[in-house]
PDB file of N, CA and C in Angstrom:
ATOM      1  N   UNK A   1     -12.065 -14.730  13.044  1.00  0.00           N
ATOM      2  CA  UNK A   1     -11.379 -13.574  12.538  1.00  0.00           C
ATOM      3  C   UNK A   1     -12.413 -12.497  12.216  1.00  0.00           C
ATOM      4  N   UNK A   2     -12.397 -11.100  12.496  1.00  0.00           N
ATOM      5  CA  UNK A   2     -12.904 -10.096  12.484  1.00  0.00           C
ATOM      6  C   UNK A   2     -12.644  -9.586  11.252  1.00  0.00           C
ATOM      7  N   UNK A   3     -13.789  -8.817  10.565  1.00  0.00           N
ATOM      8  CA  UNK A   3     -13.657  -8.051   9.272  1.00  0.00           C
ATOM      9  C   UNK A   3     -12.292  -7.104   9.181  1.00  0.00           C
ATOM     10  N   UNK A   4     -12.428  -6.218  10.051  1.00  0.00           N
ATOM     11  CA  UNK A   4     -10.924  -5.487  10.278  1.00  0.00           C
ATOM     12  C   UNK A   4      -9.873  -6.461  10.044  1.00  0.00           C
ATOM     13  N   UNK A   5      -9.551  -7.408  11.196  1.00  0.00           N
ATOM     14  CA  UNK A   5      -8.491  -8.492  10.895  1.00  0.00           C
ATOM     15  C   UNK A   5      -8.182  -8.597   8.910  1.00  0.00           C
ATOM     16  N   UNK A   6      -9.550  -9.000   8.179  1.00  0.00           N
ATOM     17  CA  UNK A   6      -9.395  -9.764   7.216  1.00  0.00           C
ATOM     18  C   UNK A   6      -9.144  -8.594   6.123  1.00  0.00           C
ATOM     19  N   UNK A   7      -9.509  -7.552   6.658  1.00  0.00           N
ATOM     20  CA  UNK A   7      -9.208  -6.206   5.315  1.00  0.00           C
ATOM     21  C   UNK A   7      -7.977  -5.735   5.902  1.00  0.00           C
ATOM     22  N   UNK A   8      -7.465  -5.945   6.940  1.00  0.00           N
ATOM     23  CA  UNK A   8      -6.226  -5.452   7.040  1.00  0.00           C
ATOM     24  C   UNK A   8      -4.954  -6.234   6.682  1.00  0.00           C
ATOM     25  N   UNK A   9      -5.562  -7.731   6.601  1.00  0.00           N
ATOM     26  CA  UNK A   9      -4.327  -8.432   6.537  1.00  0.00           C
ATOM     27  C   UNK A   9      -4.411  -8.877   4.875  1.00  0.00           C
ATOM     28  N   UNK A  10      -5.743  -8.223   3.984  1.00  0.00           N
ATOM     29  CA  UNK A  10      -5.273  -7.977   2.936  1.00  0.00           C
ATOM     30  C   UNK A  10      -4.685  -7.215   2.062  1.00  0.00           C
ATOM     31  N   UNK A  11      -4.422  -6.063   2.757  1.00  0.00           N
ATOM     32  CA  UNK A  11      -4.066  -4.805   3.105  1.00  0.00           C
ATOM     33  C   UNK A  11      -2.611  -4.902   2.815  1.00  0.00           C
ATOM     34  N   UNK A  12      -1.635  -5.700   4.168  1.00  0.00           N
ATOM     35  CA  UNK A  12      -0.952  -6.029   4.751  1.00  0.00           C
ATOM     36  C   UNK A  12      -0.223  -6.718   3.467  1.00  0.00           C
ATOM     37  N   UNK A  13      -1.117  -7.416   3.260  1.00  0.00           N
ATOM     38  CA  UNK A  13      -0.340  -8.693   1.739  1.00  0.00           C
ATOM     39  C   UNK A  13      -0.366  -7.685   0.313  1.00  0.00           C
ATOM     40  N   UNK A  14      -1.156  -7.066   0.199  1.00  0.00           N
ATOM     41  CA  UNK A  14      -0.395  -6.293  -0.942  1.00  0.00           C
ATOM     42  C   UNK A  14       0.752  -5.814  -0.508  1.00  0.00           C
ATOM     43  N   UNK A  15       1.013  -4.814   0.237  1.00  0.00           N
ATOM     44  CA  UNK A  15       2.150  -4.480   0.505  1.00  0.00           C
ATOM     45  C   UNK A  15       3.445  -5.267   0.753  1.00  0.00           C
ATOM     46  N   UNK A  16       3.349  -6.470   1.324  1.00  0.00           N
ATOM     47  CA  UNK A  16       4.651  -7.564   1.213  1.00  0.00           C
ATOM     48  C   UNK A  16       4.534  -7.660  -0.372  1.00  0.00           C
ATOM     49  N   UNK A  17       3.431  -8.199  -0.919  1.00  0.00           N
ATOM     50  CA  UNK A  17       3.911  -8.687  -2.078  1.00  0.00           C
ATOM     51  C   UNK A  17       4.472  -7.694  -2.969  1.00  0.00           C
ATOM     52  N   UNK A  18       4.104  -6.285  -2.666  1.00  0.00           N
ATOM     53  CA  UNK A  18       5.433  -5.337  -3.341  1.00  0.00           C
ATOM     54  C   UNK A  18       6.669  -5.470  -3.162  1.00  0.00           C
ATOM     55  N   UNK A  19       6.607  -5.466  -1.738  1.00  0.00           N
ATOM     56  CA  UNK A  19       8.049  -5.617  -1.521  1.00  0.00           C
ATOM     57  C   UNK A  19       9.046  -6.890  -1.634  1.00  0.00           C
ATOM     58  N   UNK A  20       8.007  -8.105  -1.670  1.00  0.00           N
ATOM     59  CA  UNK A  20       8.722  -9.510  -2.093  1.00  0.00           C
ATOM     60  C   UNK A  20       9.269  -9.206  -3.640  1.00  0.00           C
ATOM     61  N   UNK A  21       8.234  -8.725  -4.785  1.00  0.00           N
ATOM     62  CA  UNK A  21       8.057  -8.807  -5.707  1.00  0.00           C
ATOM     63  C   UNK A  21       9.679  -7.521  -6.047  1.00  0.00           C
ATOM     64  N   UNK A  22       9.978  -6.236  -5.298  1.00  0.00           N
ATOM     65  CA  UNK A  22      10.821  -5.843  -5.668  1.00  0.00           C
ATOM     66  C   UNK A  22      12.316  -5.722  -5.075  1.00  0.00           C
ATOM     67  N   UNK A  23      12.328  -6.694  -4.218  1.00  0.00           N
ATOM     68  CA  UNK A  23      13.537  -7.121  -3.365  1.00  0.00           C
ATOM     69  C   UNK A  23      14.205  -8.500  -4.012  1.00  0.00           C
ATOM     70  N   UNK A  24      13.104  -8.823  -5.061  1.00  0.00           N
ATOM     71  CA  UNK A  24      13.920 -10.291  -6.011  1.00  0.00           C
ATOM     72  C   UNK A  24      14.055  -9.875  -7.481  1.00  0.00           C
ATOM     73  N   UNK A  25      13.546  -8.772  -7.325  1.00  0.00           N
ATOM     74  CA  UNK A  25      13.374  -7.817  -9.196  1.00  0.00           C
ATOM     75  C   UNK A  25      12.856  -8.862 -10.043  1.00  0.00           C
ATOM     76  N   UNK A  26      11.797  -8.635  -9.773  1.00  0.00           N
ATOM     77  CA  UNK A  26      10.681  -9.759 -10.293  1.00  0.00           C
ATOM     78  C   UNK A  26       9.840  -8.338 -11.026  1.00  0.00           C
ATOM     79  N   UNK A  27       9.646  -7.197  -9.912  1.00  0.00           N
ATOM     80  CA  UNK A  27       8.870  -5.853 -10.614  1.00  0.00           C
ATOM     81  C   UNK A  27      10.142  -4.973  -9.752  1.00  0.00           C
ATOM     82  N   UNK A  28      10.188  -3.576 -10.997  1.00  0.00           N
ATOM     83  CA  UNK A  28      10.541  -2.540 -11.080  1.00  0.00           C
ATOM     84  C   UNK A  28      10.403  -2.027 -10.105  1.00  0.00           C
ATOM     85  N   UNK A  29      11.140  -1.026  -8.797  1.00  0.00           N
ATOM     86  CA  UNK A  29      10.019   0.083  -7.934  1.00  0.00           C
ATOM     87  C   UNK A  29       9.752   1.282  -8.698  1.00  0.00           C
ATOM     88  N   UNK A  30      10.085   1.462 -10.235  1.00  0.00           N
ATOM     89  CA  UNK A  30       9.096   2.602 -10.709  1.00  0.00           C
ATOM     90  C   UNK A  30       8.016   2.052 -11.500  1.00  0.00           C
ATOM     91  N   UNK A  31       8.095   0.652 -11.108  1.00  0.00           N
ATOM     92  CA  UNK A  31       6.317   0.241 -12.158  1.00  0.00           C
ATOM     93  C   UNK A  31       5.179   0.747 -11.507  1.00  0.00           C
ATOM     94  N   UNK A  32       4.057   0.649 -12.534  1.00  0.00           N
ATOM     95  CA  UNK A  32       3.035   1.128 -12.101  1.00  0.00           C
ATOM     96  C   UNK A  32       2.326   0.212 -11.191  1.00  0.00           C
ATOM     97  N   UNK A  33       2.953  -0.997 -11.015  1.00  0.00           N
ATOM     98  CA  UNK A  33       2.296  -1.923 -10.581  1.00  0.00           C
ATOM     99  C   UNK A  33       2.927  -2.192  -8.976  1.00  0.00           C
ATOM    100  N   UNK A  34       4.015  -1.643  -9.289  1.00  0.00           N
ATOM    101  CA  UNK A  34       4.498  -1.895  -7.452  1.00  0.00           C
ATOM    102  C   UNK A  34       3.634  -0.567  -6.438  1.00  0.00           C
ATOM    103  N   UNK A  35       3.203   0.424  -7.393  1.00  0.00           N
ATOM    104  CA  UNK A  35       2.568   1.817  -6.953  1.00  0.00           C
ATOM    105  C   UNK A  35       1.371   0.833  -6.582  1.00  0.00           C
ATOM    106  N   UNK A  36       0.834   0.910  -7.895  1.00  0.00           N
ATOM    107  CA  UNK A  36      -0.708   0.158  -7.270  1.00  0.00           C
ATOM    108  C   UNK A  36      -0.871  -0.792  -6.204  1.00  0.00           C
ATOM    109  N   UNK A  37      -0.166  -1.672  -6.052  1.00  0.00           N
ATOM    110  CA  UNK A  37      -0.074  -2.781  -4.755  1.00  0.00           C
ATOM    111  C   UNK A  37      -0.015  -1.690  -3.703  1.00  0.00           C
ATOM    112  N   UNK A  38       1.111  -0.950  -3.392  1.00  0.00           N
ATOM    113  CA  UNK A  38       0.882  -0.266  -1.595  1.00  0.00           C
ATOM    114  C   UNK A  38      -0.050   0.607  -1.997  1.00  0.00           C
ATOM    115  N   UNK A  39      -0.928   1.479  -2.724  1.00  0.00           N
ATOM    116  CA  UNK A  39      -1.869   1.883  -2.945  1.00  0.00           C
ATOM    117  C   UNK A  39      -3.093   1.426  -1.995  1.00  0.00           C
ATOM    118  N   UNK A  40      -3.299   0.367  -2.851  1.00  0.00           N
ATOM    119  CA  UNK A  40      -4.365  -0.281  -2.581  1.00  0.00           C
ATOM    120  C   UNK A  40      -4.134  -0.909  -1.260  1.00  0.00           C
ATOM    121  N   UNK A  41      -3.034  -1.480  -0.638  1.00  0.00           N
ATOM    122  CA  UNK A  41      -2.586  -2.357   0.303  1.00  0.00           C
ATOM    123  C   UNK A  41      -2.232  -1.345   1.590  1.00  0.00           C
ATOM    124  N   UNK A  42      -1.956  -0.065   0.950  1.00  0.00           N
ATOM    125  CA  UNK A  42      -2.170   1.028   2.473  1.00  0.00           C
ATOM    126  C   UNK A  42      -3.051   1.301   2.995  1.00  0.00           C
ATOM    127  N   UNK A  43      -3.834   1.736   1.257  1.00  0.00           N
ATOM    128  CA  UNK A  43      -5.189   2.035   1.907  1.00  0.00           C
ATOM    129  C   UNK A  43      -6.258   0.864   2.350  1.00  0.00           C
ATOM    130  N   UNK A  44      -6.010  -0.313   2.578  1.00  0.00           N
ATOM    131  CA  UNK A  44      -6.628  -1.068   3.646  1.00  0.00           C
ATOM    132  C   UNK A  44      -6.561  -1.517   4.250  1.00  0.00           C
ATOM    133  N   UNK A  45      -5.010  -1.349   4.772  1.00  0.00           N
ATOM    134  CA  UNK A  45      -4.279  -1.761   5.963  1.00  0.00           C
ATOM    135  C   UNK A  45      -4.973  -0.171   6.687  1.00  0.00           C
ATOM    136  N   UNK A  46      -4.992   0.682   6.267  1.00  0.00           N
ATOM    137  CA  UNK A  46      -5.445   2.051   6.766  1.00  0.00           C
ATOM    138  C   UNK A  46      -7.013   2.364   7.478  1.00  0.00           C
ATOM    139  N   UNK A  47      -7.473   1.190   6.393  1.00  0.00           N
ATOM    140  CA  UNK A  47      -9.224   0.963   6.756  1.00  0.00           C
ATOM    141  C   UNK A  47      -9.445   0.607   7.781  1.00  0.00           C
ATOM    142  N   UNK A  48      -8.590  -0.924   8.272  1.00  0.00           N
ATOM    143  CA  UNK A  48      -8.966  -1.945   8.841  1.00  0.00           C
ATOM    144  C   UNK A  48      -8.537  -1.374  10.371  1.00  0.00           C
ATOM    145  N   UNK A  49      -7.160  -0.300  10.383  1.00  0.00           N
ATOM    146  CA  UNK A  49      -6.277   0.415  11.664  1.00  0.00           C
ATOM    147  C   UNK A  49      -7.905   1.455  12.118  1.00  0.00           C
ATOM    148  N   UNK A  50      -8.636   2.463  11.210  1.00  0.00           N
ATOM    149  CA  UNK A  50      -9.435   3.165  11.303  1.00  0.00           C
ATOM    150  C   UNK A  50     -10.378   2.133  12.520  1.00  0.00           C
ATOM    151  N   UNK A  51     -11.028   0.430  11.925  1.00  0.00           N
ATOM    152  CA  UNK A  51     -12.189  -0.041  12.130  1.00  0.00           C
ATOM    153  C   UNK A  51     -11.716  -0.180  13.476  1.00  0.00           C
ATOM    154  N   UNK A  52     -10.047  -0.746  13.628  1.00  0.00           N
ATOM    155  CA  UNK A  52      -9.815  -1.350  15.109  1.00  0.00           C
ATOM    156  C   UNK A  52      -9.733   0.066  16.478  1.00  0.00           C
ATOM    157  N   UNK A  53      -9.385   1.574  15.799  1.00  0.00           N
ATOM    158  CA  UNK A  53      -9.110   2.844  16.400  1.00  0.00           C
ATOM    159  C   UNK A  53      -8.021   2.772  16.909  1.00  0.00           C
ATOM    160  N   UNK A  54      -6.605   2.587  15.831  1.00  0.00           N
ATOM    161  CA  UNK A  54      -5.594   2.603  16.727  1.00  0.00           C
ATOM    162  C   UNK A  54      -4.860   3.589  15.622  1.00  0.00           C
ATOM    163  N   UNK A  55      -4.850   4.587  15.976  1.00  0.00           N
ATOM    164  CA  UNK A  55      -4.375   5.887  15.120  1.00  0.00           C
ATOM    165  C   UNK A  55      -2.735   6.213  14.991  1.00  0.00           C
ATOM    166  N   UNK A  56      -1.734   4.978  15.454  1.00  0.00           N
ATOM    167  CA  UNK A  56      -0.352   5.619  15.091  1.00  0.00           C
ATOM    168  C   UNK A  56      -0.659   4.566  13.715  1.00  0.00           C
ATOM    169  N   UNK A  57      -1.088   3.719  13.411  1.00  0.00           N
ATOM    170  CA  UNK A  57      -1.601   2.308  12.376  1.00  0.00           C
ATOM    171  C   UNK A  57      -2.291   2.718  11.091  1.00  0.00           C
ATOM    172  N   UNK A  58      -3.060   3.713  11.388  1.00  0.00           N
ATOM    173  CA  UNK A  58      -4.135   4.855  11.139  1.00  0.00           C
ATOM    174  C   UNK A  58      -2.682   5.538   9.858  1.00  0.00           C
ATOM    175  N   UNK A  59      -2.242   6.482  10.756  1.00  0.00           N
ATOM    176  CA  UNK A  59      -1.465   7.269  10.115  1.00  0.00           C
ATOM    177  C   UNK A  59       0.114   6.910   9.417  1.00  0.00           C
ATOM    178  N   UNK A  60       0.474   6.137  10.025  1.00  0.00           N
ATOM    179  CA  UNK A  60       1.377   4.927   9.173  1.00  0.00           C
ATOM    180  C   UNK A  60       0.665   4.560   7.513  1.00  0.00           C
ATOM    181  N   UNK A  61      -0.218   3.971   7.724  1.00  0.00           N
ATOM    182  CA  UNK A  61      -0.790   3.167   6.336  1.00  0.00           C
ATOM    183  C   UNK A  61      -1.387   4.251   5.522  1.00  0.00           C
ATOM    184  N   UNK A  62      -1.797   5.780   6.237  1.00  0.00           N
ATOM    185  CA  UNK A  62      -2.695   6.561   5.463  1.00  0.00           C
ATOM    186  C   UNK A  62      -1.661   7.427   4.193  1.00  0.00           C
ATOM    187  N   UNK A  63      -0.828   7.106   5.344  1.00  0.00           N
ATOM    188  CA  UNK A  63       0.811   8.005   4.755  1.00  0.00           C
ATOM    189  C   UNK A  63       1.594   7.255   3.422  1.00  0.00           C
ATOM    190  N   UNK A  64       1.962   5.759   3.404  1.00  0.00           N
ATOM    191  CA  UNK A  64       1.855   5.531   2.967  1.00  0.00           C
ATOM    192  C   UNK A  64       1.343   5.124   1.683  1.00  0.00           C
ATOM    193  N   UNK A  65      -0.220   4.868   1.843  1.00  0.00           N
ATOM    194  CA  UNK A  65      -1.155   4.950   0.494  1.00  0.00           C
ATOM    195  C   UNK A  65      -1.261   6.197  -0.356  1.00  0.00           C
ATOM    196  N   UNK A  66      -0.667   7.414   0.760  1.00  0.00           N
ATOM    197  CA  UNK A  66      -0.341   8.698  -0.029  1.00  0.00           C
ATOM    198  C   UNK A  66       0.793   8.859  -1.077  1.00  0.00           C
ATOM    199  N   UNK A  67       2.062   8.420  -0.591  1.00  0.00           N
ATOM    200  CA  UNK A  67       3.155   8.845  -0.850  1.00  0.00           C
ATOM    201  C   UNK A  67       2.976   7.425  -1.938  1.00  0.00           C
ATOM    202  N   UNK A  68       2.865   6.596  -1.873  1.00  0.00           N
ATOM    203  CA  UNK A  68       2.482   5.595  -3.136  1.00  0.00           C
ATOM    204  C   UNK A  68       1.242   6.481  -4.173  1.00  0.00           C
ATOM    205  N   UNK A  69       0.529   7.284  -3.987  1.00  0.00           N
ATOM    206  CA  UNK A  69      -0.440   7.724  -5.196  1.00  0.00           C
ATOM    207  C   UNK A  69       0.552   8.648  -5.566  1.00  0.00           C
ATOM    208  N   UNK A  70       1.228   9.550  -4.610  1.00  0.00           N
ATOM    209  CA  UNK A  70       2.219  10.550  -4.971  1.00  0.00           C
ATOM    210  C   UNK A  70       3.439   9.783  -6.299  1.00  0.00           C
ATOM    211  N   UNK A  71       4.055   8.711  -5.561  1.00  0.00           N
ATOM    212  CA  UNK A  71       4.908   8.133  -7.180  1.00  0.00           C
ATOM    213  C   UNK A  71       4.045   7.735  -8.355  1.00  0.00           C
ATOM    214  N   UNK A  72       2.635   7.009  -7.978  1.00  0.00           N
ATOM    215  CA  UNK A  72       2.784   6.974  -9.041  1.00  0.00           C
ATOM    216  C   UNK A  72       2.070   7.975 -10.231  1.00  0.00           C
ATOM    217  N   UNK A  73       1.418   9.054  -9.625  1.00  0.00           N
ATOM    218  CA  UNK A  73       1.301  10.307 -10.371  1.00  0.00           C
ATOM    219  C   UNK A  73       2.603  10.787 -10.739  1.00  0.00           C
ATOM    220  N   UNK A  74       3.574  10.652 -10.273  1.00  0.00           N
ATOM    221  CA  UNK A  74       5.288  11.334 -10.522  1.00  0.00           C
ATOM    222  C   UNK A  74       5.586  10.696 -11.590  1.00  0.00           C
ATOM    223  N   UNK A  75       5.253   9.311 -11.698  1.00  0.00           N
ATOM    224  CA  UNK A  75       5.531   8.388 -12.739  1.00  0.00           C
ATOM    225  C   UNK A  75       4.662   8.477 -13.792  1.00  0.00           C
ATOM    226  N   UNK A  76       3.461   8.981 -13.847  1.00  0.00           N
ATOM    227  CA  UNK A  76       2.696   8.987 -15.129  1.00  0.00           C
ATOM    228  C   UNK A  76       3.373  10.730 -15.538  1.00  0.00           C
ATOM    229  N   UNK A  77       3.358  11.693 -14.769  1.00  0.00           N
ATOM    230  CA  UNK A  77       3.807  12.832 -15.080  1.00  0.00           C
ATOM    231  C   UNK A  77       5.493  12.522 -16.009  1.00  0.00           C
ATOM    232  N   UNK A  78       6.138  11.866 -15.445  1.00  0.00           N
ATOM    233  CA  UNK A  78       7.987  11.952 -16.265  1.00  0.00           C
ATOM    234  C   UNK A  78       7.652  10.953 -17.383  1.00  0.00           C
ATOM    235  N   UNK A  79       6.850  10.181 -17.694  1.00  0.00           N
ATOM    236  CA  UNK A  79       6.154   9.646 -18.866  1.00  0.00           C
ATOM    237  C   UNK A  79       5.658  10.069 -20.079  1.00  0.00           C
ATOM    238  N   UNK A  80       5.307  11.503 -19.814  1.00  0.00           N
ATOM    239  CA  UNK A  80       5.024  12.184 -20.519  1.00  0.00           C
ATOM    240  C   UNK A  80       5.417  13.231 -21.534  1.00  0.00           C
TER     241      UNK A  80
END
């Protein structure tokens, strides 16, 4: 298994485990913690698409890790 492979498919597993974690309401989708998982889990599913050069993978995961920092700045902002 290739470094890419192994940062992407940890990448890959944050992001299920958001979505395992909020499809059984185990976590909230306005916690801070379902934000942080595709956060972190886009942006290295995003890394690993960059290492392999396959740019629709690229921009899928980059988009993602965005629009996840985007809630959860939305969410510390209506917190306030």
């Amino acid at each position: 298994m290739e470094y890419a492979d192994i940062i992407s498919g940890i990448g890959v597993t944050f992001i299920l485990a958001a979505f395992f974690l909020s499809t059984f309401k185990l976590i909230r989708q306005d916690a801070k913690i379902y934000f942080i998982l595709n956060i972190i889990g886009g942006a290295m599913a995003c890394y690993g698409s960059i290492l392999i050069h396959s740019i629709p993978f690229t921009i899928l995961e980059g988009i993602w890790a965005i629009v996840a920092l985007l809630g959860l700045f939305k969410l510390n902002l209506s917190k306030h």
